[in-house]
PDB file of N, CA and C in Angstrom:
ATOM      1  N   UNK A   1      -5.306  48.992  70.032  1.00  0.00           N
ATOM      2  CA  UNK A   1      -4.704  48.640  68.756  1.00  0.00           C
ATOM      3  C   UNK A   1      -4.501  49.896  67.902  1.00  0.00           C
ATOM      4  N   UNK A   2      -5.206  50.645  68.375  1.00  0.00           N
ATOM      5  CA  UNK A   2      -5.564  51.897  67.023  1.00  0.00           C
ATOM      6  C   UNK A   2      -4.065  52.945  67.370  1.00  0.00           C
ATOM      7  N   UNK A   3      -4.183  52.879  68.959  1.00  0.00           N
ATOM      8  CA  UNK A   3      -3.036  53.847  69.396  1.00  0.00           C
ATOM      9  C   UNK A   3      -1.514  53.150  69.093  1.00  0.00           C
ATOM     10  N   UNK A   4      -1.523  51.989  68.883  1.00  0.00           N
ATOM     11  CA  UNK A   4       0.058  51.420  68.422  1.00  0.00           C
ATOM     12  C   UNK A   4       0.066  51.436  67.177  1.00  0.00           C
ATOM     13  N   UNK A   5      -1.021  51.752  66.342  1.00  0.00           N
ATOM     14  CA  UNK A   5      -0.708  51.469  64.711  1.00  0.00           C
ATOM     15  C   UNK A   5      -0.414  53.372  64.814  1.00  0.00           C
ATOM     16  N   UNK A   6      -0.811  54.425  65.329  1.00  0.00           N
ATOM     17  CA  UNK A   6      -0.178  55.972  65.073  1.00  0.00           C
ATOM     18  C   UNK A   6       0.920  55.523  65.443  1.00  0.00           C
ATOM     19  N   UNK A   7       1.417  54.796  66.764  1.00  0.00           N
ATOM     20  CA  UNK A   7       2.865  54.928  67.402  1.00  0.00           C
ATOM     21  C   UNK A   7       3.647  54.291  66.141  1.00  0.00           C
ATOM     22  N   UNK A   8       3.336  53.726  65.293  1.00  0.00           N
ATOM     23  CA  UNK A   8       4.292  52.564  64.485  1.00  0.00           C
ATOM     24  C   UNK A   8       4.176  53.854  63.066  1.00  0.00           C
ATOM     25  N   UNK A   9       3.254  54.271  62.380  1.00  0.00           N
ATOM     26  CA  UNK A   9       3.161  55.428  62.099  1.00  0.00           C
ATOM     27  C   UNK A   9       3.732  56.372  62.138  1.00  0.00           C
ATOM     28  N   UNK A  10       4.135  56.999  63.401  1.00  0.00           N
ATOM     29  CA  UNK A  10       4.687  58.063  63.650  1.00  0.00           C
ATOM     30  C   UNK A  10       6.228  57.965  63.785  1.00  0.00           C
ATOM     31  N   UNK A  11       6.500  57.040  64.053  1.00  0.00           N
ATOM     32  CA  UNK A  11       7.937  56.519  64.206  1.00  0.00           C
ATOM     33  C   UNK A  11       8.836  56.896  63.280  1.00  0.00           C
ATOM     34  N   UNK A  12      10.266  57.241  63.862  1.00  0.00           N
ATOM     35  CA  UNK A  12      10.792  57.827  62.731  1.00  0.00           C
ATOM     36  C   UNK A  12      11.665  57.051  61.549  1.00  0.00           C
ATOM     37  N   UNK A  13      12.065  56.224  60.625  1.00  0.00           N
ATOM     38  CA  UNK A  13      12.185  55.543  59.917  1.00  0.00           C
ATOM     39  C   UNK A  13      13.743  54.933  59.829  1.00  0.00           C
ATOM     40  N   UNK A  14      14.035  54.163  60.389  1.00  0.00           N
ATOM     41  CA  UNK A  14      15.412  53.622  60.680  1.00  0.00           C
ATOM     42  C   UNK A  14      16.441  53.378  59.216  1.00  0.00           C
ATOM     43  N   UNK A  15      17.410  54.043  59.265  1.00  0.00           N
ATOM     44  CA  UNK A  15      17.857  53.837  58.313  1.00  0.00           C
ATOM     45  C   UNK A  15      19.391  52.624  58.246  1.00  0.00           C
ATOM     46  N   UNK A  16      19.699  52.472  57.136  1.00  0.00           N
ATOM     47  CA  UNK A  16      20.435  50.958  56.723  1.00  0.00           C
ATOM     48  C   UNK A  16      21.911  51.909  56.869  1.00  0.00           C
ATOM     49  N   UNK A  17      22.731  51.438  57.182  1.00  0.00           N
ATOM     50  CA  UNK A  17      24.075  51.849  57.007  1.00  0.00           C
ATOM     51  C   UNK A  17      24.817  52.218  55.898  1.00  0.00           C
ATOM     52  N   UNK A  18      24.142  51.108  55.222  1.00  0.00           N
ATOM     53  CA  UNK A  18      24.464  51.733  53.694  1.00  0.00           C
ATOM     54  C   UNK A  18      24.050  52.678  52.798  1.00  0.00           C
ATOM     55  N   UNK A  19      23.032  53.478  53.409  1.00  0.00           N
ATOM     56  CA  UNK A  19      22.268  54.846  52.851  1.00  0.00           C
ATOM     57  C   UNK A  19      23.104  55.938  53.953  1.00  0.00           C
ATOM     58  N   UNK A  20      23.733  55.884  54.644  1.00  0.00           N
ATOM     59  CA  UNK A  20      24.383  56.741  55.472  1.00  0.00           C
ATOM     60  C   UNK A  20      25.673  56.391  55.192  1.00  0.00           C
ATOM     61  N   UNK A  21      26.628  55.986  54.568  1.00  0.00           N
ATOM     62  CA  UNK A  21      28.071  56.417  54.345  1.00  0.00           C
ATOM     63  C   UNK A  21      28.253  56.639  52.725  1.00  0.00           C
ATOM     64  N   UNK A  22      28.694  57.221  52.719  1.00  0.00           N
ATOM     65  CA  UNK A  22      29.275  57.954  50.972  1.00  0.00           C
ATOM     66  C   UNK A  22      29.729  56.998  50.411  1.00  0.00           C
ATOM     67  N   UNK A  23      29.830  57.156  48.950  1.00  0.00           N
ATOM     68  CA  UNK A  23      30.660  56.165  48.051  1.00  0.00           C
ATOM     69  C   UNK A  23      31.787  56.908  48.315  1.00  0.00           C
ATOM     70  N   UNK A  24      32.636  55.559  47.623  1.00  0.00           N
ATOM     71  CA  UNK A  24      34.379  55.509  47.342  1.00  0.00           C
ATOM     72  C   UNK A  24      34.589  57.176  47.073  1.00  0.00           C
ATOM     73  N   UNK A  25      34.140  57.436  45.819  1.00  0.00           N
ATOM     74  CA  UNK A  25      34.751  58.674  45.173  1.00  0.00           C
ATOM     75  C   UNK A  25      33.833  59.742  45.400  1.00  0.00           C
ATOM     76  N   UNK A  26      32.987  59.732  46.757  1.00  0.00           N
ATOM     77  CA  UNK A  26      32.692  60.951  47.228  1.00  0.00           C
ATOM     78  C   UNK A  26      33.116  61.999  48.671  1.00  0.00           C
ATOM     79  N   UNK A  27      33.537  63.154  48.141  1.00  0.00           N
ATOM     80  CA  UNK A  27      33.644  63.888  49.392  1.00  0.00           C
ATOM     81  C   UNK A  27      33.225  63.326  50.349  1.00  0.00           C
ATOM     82  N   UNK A  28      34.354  63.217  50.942  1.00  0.00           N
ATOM     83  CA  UNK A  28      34.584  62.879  52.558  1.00  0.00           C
ATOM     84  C   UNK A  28      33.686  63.549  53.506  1.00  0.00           C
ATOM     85  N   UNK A  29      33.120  63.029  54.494  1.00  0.00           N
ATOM     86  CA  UNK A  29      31.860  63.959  55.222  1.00  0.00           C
ATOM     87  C   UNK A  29      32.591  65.030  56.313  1.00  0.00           C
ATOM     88  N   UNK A  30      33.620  64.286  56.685  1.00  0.00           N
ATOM     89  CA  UNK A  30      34.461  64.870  57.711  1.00  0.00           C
ATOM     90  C   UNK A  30      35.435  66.722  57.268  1.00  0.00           C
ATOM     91  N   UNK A  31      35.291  66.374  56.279  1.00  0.00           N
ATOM     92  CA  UNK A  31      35.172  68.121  55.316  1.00  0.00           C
ATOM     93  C   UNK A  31      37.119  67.948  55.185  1.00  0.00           C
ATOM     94  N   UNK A  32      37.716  67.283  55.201  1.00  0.00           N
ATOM     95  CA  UNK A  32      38.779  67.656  54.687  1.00  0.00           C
ATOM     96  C   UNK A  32      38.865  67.753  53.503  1.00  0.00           C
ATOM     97  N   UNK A  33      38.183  67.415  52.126  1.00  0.00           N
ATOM     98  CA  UNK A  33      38.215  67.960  51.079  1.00  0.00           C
ATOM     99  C   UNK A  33      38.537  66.646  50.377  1.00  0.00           C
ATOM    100  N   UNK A  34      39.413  65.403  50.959  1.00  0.00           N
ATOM    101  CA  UNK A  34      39.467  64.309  50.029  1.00  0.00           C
ATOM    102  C   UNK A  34      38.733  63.737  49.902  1.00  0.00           C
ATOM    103  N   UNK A  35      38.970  62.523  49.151  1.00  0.00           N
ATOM    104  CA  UNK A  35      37.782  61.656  48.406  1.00  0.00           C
ATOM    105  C   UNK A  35      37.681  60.799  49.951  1.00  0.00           C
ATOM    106  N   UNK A  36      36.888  60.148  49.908  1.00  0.00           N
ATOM    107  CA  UNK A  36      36.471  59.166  50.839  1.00  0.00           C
ATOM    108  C   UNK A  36      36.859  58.162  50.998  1.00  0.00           C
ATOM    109  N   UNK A  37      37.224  57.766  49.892  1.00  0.00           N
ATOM    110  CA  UNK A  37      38.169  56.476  50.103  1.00  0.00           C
ATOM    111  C   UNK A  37      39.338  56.699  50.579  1.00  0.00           C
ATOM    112  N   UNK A  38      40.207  57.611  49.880  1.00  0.00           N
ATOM    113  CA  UNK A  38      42.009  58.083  50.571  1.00  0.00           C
ATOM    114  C   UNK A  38      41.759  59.083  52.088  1.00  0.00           C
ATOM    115  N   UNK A  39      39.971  59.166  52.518  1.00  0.00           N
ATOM    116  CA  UNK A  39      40.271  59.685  53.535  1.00  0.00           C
ATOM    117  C   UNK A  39      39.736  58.986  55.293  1.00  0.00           C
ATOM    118  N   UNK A  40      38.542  58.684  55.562  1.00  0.00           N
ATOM    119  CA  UNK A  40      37.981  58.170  56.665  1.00  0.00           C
ATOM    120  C   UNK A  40      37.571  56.479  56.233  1.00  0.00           C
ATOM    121  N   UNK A  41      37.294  56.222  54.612  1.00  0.00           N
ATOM    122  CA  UNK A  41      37.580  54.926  54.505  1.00  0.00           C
ATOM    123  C   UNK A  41      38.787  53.844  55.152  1.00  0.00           C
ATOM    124  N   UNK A  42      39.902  54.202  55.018  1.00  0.00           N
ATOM    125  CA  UNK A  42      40.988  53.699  54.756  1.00  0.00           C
ATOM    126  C   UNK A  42      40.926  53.428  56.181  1.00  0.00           C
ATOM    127  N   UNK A  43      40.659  53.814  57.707  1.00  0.00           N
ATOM    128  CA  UNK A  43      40.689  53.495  58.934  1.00  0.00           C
ATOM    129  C   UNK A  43      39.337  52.472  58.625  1.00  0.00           C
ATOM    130  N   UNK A  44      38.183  52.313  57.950  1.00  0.00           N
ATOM    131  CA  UNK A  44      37.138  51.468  58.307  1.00  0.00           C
ATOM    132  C   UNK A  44      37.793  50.070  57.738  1.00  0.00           C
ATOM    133  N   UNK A  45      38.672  49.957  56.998  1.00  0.00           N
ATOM    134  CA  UNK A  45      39.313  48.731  56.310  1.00  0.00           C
ATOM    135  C   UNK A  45      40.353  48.173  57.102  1.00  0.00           C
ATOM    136  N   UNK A  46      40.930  49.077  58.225  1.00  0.00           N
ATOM    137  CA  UNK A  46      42.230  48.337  58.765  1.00  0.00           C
ATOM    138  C   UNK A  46      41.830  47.570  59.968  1.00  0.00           C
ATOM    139  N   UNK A  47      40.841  47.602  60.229  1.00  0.00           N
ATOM    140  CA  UNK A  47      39.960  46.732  61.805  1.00  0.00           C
ATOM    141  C   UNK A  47      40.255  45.123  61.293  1.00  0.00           C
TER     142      UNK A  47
END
């Protein structure tokens, strides 16, 4: 028991999707310089 509570512990902390993509009106991650919305957004909306 003791060795699965370090393993659960040590684990590295899964993150939500929504802490990993930018807002609307922030620099684009992909570095072209536009906003995020007029740039890699606009393909996540047309699916």
């Amino acid at each position: 028991m003791l060795s699965s509570l370090k393993k659960l512990l040590s684990a590295e902390p899964v993150l939500d999707a929504r802490q990993t993509e930018p807002g609307r009106n922030e620099p684009c991650p992909c570095g072209s310089g536009r906003k995020y919305k007029r740039c890699c957004q606009e393909g996540k909306r047309k699916r």
